[in-house]
Protein backbone atom coordinates (compact mmCIF):
# COMPACT_ATOMS: atom_id res chain seq x y z
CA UNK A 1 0.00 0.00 0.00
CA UNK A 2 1.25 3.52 -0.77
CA UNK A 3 0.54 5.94 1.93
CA UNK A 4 0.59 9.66 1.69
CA UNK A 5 -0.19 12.08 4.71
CA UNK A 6 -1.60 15.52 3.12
CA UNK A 7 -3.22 18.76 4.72
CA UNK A 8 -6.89 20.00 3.43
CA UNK A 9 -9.23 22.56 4.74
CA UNK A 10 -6.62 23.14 7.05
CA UNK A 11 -6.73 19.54 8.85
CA UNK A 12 -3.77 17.22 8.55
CA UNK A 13 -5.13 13.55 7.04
CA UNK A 14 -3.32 10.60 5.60
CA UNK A 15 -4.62 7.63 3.21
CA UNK A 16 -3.92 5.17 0.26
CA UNK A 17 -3.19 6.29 -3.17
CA UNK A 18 -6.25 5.71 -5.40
CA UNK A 19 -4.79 2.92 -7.65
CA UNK A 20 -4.38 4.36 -11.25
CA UNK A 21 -5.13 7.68 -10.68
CA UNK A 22 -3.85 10.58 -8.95
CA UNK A 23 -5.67 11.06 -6.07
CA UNK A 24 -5.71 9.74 -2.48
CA UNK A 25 -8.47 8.54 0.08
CA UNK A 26 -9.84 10.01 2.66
CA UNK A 27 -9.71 7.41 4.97
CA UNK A 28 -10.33 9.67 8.13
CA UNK A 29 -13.68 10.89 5.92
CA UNK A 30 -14.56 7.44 5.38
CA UNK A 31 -14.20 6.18 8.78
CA UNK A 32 -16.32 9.57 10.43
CA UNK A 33 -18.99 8.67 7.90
CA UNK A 34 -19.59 4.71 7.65
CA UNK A 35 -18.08 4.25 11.19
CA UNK A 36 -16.80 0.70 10.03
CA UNK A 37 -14.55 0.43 12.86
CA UNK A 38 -14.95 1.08 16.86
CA UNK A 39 -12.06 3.35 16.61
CA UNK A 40 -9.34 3.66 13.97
CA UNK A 41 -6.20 5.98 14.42
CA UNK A 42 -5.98 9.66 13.74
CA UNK A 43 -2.79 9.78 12.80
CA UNK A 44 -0.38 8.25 10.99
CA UNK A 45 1.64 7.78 13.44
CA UNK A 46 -0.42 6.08 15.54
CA UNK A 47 -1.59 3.39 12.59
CA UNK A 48 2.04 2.31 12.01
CA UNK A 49 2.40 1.75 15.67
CA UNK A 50 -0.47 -0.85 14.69
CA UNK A 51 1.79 -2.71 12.32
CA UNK A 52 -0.08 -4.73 9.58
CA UNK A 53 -3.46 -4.03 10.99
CA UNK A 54 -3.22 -0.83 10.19
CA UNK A 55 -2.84 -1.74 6.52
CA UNK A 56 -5.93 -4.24 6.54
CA UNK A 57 -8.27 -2.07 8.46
CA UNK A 58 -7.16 1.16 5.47
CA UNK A 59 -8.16 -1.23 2.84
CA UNK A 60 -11.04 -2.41 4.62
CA UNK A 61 -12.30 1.36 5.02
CA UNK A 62 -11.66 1.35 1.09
CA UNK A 63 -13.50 -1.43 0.38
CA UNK A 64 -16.14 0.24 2.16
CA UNK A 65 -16.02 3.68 0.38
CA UNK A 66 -16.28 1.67 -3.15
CA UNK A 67 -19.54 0.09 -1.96
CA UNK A 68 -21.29 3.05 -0.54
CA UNK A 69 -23.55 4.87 -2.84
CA UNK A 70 -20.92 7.94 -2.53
CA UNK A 71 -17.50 7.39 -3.16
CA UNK A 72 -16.61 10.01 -5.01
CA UNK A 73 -16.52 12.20 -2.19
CA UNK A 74 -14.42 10.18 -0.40
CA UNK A 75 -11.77 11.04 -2.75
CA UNK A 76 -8.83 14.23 -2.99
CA UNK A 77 -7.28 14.63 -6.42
CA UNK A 78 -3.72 15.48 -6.03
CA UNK A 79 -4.28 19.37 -7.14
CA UNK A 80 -6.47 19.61 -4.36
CA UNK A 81 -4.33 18.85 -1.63
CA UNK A 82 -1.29 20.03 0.32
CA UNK A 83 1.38 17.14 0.25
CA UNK A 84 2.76 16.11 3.50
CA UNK A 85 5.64 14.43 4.17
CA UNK A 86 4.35 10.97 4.78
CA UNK A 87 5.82 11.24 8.26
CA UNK A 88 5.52 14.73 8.76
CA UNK A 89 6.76 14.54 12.30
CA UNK A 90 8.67 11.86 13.47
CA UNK A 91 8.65 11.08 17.00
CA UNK A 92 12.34 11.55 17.60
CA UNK A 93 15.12 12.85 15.63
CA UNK A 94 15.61 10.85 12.00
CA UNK A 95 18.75 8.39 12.51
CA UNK A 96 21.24 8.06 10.07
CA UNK A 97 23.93 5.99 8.33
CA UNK A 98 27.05 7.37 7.17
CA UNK A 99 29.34 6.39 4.65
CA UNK A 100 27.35 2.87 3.64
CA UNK A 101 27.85 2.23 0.10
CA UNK A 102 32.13 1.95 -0.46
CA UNK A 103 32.05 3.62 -3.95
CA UNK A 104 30.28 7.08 -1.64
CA UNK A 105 33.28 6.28 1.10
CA UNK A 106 35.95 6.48 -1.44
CA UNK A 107 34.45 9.85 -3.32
CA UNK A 108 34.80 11.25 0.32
CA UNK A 109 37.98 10.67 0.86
CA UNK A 110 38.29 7.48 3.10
CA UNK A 111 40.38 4.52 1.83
CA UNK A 112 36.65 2.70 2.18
CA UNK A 113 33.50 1.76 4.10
CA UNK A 114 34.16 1.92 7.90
CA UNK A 115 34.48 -1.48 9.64
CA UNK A 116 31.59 -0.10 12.23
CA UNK A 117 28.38 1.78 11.11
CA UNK A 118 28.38 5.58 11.34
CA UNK A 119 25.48 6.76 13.00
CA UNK A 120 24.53 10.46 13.28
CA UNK A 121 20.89 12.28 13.69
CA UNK A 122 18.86 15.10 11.78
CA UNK A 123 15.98 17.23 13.69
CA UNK A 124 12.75 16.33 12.62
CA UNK A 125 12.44 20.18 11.76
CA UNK A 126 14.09 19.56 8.42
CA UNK A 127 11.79 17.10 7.06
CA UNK A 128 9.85 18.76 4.05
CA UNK A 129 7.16 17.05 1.68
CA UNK A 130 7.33 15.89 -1.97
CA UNK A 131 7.29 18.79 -4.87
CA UNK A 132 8.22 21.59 -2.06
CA UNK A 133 10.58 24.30 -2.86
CA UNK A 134 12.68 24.33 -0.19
CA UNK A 135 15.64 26.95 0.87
CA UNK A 136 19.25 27.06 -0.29
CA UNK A 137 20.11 28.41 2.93
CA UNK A 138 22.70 30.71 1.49
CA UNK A 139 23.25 32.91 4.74
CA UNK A 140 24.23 30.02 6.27
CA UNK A 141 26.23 27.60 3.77
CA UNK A 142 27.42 27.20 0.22
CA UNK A 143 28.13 23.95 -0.23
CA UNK A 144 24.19 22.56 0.01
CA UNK A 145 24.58 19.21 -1.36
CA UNK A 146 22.15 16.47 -1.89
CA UNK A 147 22.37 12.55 -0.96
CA UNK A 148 19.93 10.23 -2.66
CA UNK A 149 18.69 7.62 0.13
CA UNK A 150 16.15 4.58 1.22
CA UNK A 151 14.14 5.53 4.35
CA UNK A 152 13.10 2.84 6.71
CA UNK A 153 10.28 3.70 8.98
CA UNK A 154 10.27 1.54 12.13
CA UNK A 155 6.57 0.21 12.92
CA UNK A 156 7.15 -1.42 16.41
CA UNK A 157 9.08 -0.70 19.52
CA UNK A 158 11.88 -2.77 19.91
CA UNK A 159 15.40 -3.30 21.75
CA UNK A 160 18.45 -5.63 21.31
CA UNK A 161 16.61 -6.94 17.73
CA UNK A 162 18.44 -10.05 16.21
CA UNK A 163 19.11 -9.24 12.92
CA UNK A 164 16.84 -12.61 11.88
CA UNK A 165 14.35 -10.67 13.06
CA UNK A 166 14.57 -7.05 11.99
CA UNK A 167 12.11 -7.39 9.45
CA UNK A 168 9.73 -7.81 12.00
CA UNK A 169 9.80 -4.23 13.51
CA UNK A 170 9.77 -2.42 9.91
CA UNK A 171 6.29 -0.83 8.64
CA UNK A 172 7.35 0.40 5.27
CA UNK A 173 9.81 2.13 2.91
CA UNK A 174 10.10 5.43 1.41
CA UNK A 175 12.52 7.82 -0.16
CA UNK A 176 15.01 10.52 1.67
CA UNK A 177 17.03 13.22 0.45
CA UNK A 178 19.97 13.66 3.51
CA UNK A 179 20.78 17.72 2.75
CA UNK A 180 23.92 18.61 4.00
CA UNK A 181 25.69 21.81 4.15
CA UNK A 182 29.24 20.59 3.86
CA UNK A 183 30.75 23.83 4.84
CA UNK A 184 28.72 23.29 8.36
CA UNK A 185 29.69 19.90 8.56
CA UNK A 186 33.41 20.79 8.50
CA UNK A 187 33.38 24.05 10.61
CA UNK A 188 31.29 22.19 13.32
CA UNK A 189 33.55 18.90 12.86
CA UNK A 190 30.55 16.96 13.44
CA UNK A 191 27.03 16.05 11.33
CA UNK A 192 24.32 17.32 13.25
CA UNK A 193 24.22 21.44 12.54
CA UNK A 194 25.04 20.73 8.66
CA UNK A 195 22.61 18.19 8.77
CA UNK A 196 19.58 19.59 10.26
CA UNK A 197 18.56 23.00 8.48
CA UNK A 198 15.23 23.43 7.93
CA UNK A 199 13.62 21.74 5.11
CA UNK A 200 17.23 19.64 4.75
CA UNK A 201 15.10 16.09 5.11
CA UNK A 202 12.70 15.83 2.45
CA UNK A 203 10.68 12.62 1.82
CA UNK A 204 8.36 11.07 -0.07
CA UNK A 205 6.24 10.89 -2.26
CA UNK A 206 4.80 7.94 -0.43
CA UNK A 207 5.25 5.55 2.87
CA UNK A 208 5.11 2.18 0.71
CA UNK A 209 4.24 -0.69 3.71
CA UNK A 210 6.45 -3.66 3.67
CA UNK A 211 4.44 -6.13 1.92
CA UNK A 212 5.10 -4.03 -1.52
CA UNK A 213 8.76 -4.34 -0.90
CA UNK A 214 9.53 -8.29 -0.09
CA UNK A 215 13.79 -7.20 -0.43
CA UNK A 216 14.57 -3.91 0.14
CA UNK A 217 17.93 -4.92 -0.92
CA UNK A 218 17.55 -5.01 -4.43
CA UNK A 219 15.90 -1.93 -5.32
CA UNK A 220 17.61 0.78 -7.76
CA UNK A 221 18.22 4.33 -6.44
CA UNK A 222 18.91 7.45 -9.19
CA UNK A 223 19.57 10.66 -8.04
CA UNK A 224 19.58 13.66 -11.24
CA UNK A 225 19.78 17.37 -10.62
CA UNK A 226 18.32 19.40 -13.38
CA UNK A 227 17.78 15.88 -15.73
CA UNK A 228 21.13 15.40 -15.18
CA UNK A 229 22.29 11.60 -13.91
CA UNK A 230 24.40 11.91 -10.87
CA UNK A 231 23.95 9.01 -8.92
CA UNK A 232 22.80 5.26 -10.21
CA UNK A 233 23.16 2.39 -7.79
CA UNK A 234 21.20 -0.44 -6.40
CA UNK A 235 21.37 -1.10 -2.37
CA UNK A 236 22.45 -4.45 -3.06
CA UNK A 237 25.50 -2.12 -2.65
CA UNK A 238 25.14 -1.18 1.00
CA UNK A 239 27.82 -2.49 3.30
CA UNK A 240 25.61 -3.03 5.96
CA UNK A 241 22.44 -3.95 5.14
CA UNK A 242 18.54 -2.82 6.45
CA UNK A 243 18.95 -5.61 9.19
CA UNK A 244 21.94 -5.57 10.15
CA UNK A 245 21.30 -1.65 10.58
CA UNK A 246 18.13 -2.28 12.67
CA UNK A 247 19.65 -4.53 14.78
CA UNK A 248 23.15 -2.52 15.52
CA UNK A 249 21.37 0.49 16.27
CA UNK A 250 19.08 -0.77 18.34
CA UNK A 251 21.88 -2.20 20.36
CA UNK A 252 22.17 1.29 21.26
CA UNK A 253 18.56 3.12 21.31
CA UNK A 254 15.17 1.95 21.86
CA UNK A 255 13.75 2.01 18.35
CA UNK A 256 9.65 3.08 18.44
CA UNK A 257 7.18 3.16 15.47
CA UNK A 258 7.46 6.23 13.63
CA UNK A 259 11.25 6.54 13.88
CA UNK A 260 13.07 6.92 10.70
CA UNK A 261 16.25 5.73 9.47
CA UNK A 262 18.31 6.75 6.80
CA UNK A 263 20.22 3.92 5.21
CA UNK A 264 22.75 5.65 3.44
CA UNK A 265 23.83 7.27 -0.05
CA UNK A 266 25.91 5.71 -2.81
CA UNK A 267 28.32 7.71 -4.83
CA UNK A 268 27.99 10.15 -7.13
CA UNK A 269 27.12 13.56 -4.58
CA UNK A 270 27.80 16.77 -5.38
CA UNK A 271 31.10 16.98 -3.20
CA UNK A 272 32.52 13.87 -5.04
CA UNK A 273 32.21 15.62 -8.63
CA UNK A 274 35.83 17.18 -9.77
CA UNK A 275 35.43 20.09 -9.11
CA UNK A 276 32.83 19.68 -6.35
CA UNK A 277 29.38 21.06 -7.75
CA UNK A 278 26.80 22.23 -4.93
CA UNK A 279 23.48 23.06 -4.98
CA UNK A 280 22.29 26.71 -6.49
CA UNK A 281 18.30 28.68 -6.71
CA UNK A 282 16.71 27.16 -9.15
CA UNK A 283 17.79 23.69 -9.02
CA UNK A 284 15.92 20.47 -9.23
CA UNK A 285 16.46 17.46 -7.79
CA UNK A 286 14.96 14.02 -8.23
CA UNK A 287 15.45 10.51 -6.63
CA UNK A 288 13.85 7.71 -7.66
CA UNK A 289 13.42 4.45 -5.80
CA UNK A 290 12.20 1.43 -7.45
CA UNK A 291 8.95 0.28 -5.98
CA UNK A 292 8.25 3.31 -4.56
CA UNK A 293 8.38 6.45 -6.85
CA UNK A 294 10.24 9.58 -7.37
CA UNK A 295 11.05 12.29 -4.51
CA UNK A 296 11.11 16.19 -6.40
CA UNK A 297 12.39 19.57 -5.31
CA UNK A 298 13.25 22.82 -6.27
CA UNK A 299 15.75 25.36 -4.46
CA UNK A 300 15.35 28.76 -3.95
């Protein structure tokens, strides 16, 4: 299922893509107005904390809208809404992986992928929706640059994971672009502050649950700025891969549904290039993930 959280009339809602076209439910409308549950969640947050059963209940509120006599007004087209990030607030700050694909490691400088996972954070502050224009930030850096990344959104609370069992405690995939003003990064000597700018954590377009995605290590990843190819990889290439990640980290901090974690970026940024290209007003940049879509922005 591909899940998109969206604002209207003011009201934040989330809900399924309509399949083949461009619109989304209202699954929040459908529930107030067939009550086919007791209760169902109000947020989107609090359905992933329901794991699977979130998913069956949304398609069983969707099976209900087609049946009812008005289903039309159940659903949004696309021009009609304000997109959301599909998490538009995560819980905690968005974890992330440094330096996980070797060919990104080497562009960087380093001889090649770390023996240990790097592990660094972003404020939830900077995450930003789907075809947003977001800021260049040039009073603060200018060396914006982008990093093309799978997202895994954690959909039950969980400790000491074994890796056999990671797969367990994830809810879905979706797409992340890891912003970083390099210049920040350096001057600070640490991630955080050149990490976390507003509007530096876009995602999108949509949360795609698990079940869509049987190997999220096998999925392509493109990253082009202005139509331009920059980056083309698979994360077959990772180094460590989405379980071992969910179960080293978790070693380490309590993971809870709703948390997000970056998985990495392969080669191919703008800091790699020779000479090193950043980010300018007026760019566009788009990542596409196989399976689950294409993530769009412009810079001004």
């Amino acid at each position: 299922m591909k899940l998109l959280s969206f604002k209207l009339d003011g009201q934040v809602k989330f809900g399924p893509k309509v399949k083949k076209e461009e619109a989304v439910w209202d699954v929040l409308a459908i529930q107030e107005a067939l009550q086919v549950f007791p209760s169902f969640p109000s947020t989107i947050i609090e359905g992933i904390a329901l794991g699977f059963d979130f998913v069956e209940k949304t398609r069983k509120l969707v099976d209900a809208a087609q049946k009812s006599e008005g289903a039309e007004q159940f659903k949004h087209t696309f021009n009609e809404i304000e997109w959301l990030a599909p998490i538009p607030r995560t819980p905690k700050n968005i974890l992330c992986v440094g330096k996980n694909y070797d060919d990104h490691a080497k562009e960087m400088g380093a001889d090649g992928a770390p023996e240990d996972i790097i592990v660094f954070t972003k404020s939830p502050t900077a995450i930003a929706a789907d075809e947003t224009t977001l800021p260049i930030h040039a009073d603060k850096t200018s060396m914006l640059d982008y990093e093309g990344e799978l997202a895994v959104v954690i959909g039950k609370r969980g400790k000491d994971i074994p890796k056999g069992m990671a797969y367990d405690y994830v809810f879905g995939y979706t797409i992340a672009n890891d912003l970083t003003a390099r210049d920040l990064q350096e001057k600070h000597k640490q991630f955080f502050l050149g990490k976390s700018l507003d509007g530096t954590c876009p995602l999108g377009p949509y949360l795609v649950s698990k079940d869509e995605i049987p190997d999220p290590q096998v999925l392509s990843i493109v990253t082009k700025v202005n139509g331009e190819l920059r980056q083309n990889s698979s994360t077959k290439n990772m180094m460590f891969e989405v379980a071992d990640l969910i179960s080293i980290i978790s070693k380490y901090v309590t993971l809870e549904p709703g948390d997000i974690i970056l998985t990495g970026t392969p080669a191919g940024v703008g800091k790699g290039m020779n000479p090193p290209t950043f980010l300018k007003a007026g760019d566009e940049v788009k990542i596409s993930i196989e399976g689950i879509g294409t993530l769009a922005n412009r810079f001004a």
